[in-house]
PDB file of N, CA and C in Angstrom:
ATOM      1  N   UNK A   1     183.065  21.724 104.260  1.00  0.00           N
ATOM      2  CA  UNK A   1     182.569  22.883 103.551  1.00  0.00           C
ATOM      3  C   UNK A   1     182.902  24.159 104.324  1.00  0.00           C
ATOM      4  N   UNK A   2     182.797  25.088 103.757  1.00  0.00           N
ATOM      5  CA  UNK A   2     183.501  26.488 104.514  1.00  0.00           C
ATOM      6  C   UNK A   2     182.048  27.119 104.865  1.00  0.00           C
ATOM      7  N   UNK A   3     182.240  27.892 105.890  1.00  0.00           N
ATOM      8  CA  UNK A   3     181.352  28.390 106.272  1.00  0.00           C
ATOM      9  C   UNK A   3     180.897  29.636 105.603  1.00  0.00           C
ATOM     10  N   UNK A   4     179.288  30.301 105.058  1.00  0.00           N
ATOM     11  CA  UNK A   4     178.889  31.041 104.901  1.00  0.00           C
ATOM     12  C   UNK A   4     178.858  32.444 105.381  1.00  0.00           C
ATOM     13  N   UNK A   5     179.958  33.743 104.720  1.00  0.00           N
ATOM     14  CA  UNK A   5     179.905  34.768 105.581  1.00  0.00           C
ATOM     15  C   UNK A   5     178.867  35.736 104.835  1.00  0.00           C
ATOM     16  N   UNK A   6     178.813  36.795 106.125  1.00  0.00           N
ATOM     17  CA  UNK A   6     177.907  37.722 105.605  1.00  0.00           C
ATOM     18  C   UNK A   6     179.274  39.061 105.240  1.00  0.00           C
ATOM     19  N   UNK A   7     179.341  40.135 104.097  1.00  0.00           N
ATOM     20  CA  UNK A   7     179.668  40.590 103.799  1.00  0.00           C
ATOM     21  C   UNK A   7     180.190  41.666 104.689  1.00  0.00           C
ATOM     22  N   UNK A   8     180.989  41.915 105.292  1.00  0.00           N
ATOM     23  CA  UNK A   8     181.148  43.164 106.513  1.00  0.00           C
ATOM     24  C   UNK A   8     180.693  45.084 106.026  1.00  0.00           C
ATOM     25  N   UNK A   9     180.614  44.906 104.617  1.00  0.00           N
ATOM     26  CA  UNK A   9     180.502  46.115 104.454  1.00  0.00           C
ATOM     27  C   UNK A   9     179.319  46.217 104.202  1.00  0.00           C
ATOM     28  N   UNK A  10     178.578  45.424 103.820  1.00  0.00           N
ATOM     29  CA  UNK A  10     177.432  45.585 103.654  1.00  0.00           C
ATOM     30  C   UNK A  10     176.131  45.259 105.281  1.00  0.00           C
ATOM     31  N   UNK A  11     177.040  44.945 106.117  1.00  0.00           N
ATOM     32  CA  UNK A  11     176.604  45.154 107.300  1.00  0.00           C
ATOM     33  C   UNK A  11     176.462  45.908 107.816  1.00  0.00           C
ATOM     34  N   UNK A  12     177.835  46.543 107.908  1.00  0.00           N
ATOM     35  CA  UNK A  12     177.404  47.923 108.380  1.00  0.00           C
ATOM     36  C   UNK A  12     176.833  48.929 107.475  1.00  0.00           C
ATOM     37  N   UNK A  13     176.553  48.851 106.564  1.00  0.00           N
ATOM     38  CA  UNK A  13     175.243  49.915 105.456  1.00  0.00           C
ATOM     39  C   UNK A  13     174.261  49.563 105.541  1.00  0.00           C
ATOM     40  N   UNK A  14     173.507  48.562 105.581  1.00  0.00           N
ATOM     41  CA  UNK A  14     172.214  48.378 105.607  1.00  0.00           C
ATOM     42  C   UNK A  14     171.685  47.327 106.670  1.00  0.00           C
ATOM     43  N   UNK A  15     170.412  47.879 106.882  1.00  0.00           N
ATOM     44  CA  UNK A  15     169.596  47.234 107.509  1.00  0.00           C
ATOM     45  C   UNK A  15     168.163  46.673 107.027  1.00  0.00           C
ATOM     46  N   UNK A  16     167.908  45.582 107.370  1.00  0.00           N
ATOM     47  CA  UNK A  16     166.621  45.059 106.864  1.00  0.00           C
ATOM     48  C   UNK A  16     165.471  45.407 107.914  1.00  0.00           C
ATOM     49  N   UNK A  17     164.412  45.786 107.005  1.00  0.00           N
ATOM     50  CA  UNK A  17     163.160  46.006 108.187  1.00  0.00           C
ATOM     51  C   UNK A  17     162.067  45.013 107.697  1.00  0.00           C
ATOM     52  N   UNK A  18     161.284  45.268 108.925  1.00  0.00           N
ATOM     53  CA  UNK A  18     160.595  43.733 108.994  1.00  0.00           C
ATOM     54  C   UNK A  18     159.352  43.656 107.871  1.00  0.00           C
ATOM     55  N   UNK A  19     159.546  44.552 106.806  1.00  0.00           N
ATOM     56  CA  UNK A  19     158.705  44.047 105.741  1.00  0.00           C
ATOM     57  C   UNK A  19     159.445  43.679 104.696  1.00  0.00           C
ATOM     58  N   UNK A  20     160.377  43.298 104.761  1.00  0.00           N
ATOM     59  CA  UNK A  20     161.783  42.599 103.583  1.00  0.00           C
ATOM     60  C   UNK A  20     162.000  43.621 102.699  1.00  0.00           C
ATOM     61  N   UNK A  21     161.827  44.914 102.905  1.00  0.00           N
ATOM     62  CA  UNK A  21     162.518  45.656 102.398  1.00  0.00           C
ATOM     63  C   UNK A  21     164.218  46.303 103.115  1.00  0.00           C
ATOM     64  N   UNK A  22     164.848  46.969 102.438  1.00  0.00           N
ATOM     65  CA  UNK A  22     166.518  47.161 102.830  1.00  0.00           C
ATOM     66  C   UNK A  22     166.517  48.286 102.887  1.00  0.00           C
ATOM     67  N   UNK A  23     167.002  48.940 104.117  1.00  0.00           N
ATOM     68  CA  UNK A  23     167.344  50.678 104.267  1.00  0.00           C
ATOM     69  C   UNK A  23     168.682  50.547 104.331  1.00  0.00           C
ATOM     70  N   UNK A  24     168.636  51.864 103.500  1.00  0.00           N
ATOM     71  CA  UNK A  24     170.314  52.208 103.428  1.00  0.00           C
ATOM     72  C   UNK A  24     170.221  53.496 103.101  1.00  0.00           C
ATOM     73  N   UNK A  25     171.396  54.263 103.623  1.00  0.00           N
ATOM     74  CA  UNK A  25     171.968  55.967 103.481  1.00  0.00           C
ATOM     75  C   UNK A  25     171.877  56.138 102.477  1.00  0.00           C
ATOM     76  N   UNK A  26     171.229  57.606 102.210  1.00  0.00           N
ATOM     77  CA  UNK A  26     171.454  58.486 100.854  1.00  0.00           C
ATOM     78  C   UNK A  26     172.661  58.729 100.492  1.00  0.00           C
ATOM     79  N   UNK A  27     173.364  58.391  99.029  1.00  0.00           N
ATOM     80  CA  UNK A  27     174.133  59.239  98.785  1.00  0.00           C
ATOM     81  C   UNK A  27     174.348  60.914  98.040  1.00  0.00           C
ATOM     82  N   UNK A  28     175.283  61.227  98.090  1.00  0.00           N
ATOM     83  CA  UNK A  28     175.649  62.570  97.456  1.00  0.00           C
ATOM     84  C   UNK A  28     175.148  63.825  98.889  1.00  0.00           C
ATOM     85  N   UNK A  29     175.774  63.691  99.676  1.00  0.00           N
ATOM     86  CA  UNK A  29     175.194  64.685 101.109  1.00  0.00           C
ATOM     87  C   UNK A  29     176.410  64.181 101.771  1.00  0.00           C
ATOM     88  N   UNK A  30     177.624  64.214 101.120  1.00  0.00           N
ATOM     89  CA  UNK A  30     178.895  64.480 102.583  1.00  0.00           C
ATOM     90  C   UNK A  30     179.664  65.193 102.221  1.00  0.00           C
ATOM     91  N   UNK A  31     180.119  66.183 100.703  1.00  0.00           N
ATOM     92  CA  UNK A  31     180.492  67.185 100.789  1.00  0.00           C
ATOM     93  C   UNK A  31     180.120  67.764  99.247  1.00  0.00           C
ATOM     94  N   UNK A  32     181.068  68.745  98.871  1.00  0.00           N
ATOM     95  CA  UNK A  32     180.744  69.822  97.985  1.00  0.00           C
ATOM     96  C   UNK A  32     179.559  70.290  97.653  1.00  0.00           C
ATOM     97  N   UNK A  33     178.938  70.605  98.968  1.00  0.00           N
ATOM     98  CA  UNK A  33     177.322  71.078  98.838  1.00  0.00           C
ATOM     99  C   UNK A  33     177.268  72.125  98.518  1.00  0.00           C
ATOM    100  N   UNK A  34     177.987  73.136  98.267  1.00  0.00           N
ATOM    101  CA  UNK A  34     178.089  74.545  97.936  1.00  0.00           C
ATOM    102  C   UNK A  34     177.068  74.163  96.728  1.00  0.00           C
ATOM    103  N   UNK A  35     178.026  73.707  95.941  1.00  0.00           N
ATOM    104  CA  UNK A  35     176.997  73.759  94.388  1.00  0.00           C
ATOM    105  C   UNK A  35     175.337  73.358  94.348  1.00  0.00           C
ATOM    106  N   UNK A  36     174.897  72.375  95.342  1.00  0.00           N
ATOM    107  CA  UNK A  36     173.738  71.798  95.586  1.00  0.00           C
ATOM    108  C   UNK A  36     172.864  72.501  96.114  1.00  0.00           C
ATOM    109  N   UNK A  37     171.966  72.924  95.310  1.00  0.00           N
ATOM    110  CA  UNK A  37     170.263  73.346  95.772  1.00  0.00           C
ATOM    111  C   UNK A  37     169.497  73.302  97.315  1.00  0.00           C
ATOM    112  N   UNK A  38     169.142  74.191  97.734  1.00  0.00           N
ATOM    113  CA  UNK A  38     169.093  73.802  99.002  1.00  0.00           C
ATOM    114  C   UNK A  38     167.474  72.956  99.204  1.00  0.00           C
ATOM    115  N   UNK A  39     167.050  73.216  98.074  1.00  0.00           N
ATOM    116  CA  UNK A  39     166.319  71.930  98.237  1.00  0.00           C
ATOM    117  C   UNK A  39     166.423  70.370  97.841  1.00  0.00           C
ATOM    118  N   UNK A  40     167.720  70.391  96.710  1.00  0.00           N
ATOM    119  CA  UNK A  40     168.577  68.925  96.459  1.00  0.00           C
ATOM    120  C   UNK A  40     168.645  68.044  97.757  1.00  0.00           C
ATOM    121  N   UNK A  41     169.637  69.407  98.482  1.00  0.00           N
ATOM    122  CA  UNK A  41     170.023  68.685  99.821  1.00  0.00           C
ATOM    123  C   UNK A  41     168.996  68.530 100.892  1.00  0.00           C
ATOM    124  N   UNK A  42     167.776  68.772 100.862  1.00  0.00           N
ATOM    125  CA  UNK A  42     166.619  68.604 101.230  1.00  0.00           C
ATOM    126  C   UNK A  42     166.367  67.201 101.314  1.00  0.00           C
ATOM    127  N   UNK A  43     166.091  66.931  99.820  1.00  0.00           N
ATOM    128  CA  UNK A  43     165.686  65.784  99.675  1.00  0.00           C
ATOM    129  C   UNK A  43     166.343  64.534  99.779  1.00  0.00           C
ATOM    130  N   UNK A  44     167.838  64.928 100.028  1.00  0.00           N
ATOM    131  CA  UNK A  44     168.437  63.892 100.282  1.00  0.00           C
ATOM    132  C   UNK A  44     168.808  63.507 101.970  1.00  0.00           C
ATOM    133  N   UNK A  45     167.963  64.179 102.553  1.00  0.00           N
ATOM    134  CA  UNK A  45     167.958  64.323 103.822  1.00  0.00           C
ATOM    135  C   UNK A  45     167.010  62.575 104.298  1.00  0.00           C
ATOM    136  N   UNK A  46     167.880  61.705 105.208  1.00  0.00           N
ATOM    137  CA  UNK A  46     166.649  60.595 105.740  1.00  0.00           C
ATOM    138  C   UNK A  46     167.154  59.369 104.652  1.00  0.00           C
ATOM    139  N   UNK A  47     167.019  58.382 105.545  1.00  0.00           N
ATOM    140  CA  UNK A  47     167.299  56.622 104.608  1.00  0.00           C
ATOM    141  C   UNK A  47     166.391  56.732 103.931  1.00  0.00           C
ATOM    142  N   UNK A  48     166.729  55.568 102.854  1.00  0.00           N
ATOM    143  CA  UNK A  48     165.713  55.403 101.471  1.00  0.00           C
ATOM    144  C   UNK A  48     165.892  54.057 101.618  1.00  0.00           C
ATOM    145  N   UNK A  49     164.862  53.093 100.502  1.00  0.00           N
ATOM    146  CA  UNK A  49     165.163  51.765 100.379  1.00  0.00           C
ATOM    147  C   UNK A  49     165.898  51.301  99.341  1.00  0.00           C
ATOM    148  N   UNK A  50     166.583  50.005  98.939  1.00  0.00           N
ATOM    149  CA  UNK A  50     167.013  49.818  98.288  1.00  0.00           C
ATOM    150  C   UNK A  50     165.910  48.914  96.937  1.00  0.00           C
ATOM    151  N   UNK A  51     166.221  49.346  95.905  1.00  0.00           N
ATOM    152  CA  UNK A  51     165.831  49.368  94.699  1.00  0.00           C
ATOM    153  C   UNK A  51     165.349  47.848  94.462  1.00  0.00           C
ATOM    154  N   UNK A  52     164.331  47.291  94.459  1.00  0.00           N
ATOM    155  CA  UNK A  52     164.202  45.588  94.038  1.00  0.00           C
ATOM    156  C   UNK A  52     164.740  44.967  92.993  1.00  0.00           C
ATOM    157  N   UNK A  53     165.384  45.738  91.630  1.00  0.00           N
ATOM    158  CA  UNK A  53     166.136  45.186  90.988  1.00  0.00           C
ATOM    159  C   UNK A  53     168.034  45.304  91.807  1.00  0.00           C
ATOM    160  N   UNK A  54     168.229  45.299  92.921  1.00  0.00           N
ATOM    161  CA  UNK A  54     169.494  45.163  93.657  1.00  0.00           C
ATOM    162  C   UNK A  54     169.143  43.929  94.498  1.00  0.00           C
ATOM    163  N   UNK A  55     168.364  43.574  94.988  1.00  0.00           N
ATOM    164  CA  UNK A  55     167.978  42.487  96.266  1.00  0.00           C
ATOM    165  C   UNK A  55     168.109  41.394  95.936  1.00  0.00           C
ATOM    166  N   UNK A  56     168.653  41.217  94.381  1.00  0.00           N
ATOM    167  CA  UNK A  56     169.250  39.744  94.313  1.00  0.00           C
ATOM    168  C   UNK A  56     170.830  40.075  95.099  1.00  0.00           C
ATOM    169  N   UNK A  57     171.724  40.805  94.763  1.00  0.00           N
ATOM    170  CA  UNK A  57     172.541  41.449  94.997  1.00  0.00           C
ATOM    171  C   UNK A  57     173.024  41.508  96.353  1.00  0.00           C
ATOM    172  N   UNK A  58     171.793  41.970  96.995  1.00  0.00           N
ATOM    173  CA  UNK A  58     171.412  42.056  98.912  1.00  0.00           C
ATOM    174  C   UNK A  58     171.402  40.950  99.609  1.00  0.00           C
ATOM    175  N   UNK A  59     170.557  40.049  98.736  1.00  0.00           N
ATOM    176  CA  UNK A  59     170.653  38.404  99.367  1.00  0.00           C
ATOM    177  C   UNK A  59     172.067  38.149  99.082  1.00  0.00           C
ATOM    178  N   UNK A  60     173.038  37.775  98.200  1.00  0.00           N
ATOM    179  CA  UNK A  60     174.250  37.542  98.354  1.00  0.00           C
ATOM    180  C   UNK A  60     174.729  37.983  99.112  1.00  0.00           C
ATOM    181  N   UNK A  61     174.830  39.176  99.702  1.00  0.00           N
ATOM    182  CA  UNK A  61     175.907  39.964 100.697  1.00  0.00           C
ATOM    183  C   UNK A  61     175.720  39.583 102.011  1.00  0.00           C
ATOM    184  N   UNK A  62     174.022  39.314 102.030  1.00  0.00           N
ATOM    185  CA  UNK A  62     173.769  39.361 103.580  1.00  0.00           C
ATOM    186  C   UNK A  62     173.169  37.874 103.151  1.00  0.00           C
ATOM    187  N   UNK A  63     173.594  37.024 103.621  1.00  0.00           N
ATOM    188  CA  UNK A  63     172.853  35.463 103.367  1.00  0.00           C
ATOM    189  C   UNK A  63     171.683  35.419 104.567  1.00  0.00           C
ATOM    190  N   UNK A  64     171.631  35.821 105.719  1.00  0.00           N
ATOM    191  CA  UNK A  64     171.701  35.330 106.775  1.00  0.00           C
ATOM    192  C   UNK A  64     170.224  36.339 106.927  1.00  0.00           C
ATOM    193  N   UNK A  65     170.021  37.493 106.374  1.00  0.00           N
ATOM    194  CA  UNK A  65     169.118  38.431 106.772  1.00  0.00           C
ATOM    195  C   UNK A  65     167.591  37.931 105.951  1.00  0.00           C
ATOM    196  N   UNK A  66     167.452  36.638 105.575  1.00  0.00           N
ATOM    197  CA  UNK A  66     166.130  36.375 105.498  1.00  0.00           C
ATOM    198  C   UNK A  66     165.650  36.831 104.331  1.00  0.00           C
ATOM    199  N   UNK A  67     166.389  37.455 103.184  1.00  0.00           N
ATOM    200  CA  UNK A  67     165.910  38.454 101.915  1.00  0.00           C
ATOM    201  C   UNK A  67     165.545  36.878 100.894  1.00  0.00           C
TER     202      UNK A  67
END
């Protein structure tokens, strides 16, 4: 049988914290901020979690992280 990998890109994006929820980077904050609100870009300031309808999704990528 072949061995079980964990997804490389999704390694380096997210991390699991120890209440089985998934942090991962905001998007829309690496360029054409001119147009963006300076409180848009406020709020997109700081990790967020990932959404519980994705964590079936999360367990596939990352087998290994216990989700």
């Amino acid at each position: 049988m072949p061995k079980m990998k964990t997804k490389s890109s999704a390694k380096k994006r997210f991390r699991v914290r120890p209440g089985g929820t998934v942090k991962r980077g905001q998007a829309f904050k690496r360029h054409i901020l001119t147009k963006k609100t300076t409180k848009n870009k406020r709020h997109l300031r700081g990790p967020t979690a990932v959404h519980e309808t994705n964590m079936g999704h999360m367990a596939q990528m990352l087998p290994f992280a216990g989700l």
